[in-house]
N, C-alpha and C. Protein backbone atom coordinates (compact mmCIF):
# COMPACT_ATOMS: atom_id res chain seq x y z
N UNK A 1 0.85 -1.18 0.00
CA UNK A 1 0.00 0.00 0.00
C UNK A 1 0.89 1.24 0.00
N UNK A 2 0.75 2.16 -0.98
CA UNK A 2 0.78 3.69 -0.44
C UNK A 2 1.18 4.22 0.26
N UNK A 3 2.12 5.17 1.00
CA UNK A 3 2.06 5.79 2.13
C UNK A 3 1.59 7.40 1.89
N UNK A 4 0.41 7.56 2.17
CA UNK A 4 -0.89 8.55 2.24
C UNK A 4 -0.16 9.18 3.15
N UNK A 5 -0.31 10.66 2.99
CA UNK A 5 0.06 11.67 4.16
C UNK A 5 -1.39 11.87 5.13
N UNK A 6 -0.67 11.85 6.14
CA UNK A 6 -2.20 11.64 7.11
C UNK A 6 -3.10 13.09 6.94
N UNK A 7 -3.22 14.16 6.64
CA UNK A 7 -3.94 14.92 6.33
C UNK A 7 -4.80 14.99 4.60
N UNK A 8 -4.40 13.95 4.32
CA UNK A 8 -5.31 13.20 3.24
C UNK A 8 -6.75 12.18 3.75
N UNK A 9 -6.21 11.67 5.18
CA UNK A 9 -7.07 10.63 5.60
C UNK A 9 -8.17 11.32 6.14
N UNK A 10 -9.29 10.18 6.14
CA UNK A 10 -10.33 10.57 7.36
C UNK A 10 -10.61 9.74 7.96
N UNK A 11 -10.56 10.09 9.43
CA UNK A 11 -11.05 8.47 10.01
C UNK A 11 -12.36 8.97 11.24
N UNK A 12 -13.39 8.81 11.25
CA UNK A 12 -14.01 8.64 12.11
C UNK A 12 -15.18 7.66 12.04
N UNK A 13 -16.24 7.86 12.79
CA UNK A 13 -17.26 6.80 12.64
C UNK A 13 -18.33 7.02 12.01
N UNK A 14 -18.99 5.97 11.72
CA UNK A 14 -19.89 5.85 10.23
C UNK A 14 -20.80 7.28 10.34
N UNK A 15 -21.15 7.38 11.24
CA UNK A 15 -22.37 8.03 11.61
C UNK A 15 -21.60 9.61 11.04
N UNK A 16 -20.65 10.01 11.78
CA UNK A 16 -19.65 11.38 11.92
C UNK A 16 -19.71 11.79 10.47
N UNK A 17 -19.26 10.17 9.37
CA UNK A 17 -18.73 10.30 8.12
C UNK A 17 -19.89 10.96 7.56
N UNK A 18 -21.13 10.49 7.27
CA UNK A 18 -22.43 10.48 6.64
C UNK A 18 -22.47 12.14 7.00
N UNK A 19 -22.67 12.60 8.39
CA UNK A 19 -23.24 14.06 8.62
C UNK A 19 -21.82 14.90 8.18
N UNK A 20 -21.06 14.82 7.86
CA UNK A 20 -19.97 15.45 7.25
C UNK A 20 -20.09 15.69 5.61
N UNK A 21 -20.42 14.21 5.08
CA UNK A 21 -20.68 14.09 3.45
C UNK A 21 -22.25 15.61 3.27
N UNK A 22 -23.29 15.14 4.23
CA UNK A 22 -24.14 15.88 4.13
C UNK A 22 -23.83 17.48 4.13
N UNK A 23 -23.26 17.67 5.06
CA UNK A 23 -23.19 18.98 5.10
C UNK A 23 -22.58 19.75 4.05
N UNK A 24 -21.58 18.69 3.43
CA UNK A 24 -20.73 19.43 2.79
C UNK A 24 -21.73 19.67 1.34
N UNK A 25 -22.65 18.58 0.95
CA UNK A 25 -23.71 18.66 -0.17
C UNK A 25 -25.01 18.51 -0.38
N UNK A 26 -25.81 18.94 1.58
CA UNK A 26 -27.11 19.20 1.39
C UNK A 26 -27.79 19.93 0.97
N UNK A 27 -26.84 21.50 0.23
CA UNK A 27 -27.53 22.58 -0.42
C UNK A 27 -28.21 22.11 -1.71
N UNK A 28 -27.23 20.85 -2.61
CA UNK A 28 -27.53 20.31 -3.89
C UNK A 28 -29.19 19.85 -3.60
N UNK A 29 -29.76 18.95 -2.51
CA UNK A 29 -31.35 18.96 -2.44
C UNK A 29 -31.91 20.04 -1.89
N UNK A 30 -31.21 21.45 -1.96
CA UNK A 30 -32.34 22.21 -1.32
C UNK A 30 -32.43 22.58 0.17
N UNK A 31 -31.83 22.13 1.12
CA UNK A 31 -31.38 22.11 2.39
C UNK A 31 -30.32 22.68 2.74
N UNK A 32 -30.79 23.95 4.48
CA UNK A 32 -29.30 24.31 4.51
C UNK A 32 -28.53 23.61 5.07
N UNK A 33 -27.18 24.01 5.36
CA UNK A 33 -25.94 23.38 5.82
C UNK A 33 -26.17 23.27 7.26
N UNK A 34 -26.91 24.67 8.42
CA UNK A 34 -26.95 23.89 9.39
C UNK A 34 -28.00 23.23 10.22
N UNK A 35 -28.22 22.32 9.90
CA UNK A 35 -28.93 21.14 10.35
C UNK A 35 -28.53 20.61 11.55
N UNK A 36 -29.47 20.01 12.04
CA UNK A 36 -29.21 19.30 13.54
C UNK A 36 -29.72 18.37 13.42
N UNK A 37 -28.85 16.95 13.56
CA UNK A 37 -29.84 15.42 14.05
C UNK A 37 -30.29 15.06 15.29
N UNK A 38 -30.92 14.96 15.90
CA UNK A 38 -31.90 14.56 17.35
C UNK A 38 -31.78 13.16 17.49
N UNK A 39 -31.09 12.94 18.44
CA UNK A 39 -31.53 11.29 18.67
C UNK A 39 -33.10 11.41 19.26
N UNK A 40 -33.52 10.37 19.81
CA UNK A 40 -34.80 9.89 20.21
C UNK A 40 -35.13 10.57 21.01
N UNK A 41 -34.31 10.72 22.52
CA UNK A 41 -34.45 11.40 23.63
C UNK A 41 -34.71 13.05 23.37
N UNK A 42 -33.91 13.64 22.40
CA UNK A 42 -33.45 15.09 21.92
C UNK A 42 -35.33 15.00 21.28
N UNK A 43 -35.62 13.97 20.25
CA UNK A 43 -37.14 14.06 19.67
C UNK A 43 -37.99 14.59 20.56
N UNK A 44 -38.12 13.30 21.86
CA UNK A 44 -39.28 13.60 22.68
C UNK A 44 -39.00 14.51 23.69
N UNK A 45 -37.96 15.50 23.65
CA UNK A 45 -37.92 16.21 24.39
C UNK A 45 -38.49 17.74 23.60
N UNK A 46 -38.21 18.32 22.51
CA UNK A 46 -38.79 18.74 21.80
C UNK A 46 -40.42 18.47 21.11
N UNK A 47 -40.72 17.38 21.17
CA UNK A 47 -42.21 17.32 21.04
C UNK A 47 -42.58 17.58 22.72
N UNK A 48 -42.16 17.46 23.71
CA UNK A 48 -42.66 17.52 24.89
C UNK A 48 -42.96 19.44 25.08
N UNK A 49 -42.09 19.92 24.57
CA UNK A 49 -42.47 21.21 23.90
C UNK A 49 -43.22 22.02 23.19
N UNK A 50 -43.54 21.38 22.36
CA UNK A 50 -44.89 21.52 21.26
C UNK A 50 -46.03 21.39 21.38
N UNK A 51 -45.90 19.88 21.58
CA UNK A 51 -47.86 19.49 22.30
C UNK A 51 -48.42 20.37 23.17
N UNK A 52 -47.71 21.40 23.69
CA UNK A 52 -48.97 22.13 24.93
C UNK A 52 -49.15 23.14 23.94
N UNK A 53 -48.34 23.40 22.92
CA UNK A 53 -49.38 24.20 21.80
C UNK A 53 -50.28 24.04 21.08
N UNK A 54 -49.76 22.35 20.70
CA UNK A 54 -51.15 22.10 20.13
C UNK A 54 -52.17 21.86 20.69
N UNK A 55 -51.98 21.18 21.91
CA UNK A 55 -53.00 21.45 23.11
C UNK A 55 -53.93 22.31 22.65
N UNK A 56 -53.11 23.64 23.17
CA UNK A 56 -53.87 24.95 22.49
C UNK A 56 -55.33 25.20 21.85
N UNK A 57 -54.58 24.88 20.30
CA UNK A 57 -55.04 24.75 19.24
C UNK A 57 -56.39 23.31 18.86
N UNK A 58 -56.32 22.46 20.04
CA UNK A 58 -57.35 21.93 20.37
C UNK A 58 -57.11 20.15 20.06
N UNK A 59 -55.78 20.24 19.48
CA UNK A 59 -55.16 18.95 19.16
C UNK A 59 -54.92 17.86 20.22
N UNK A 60 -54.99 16.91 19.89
CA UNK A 60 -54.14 15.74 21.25
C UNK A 60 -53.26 14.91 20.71
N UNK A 61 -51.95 14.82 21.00
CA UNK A 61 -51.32 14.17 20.45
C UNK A 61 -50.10 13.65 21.66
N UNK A 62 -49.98 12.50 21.76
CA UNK A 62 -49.15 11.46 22.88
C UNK A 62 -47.75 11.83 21.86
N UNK A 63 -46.61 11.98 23.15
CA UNK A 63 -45.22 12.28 22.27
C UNK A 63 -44.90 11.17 21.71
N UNK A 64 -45.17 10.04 21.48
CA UNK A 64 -44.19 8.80 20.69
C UNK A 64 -45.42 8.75 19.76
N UNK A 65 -46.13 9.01 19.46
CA UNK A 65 -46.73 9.17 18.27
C UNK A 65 -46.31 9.22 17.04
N UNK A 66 -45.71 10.65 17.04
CA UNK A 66 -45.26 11.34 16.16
C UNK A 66 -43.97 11.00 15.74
N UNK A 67 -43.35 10.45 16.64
CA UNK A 67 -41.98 9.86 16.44
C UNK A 67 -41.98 8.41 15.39
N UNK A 68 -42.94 7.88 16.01
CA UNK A 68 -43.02 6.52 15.28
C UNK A 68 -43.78 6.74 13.89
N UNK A 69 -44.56 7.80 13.97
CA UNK A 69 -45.34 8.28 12.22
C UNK A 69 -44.00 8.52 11.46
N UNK A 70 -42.74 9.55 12.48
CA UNK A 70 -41.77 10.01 11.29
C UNK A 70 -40.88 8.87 10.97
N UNK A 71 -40.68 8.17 12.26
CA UNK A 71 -39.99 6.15 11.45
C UNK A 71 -39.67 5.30 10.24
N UNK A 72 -41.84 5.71 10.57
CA UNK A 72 -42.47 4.48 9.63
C UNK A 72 -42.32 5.11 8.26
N UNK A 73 -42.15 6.67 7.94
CA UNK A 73 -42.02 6.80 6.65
C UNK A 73 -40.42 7.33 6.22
N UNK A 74 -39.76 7.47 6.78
CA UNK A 74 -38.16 7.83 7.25
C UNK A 74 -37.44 8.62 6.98
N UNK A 75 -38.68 9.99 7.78
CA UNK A 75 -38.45 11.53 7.64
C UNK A 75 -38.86 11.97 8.61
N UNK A 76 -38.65 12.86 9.81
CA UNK A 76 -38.88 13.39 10.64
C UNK A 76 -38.31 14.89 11.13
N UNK A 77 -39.17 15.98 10.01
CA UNK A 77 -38.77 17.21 10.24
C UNK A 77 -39.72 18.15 11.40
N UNK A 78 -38.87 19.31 11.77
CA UNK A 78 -39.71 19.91 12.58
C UNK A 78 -38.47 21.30 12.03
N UNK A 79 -39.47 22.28 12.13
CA UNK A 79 -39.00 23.65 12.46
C UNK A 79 -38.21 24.29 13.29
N UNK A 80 -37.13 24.72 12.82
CA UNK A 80 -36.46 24.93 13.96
C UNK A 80 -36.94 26.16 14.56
N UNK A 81 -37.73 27.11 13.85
CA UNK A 81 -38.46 28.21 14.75
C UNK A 81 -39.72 27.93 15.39
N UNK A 82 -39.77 26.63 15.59
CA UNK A 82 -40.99 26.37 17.02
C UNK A 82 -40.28 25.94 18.03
């Protein structure tokens, strides 16, 4: 093999790699650069936020609801100005 100068390499983990590739070419679909991914906990803590608005608005909605609707189709956006 090669000897690659280490500022050629990248090494981190799968997950790191993917939100790196993205950022660098989510404008190409239309999306800006800064984005935030939510694990599960980060989800229902932010819907735990919301629902007393929709409350409000006269809605009822249980927080894992919505989580498991955005799953099952494997998209789960929210606004970052709510």
């Amino acid at each position: 093999m090669e000897n690659v100068p280490a500022r050629k390499l990248t090494i981190c983990t799968f997950h790191a790699l993917c939100v790196r590739i993205l950022r660098q070419d989510i404008n190409r679909l239309g999306y800006k650069t800064n984005f935030s991914i939510y694990d599960e906990s980060d989800q229902l803590g932010l819907l735990r936020r919301i629902i007393p608005r929709l409350a409000a608005c006269g809605s009822r909605v249980l927080p894992a609801t919505p989580l498991h609707s955005g799953h099952k189709t494997g998209q789960f956006g929210v606004d970052s100005e709510l």
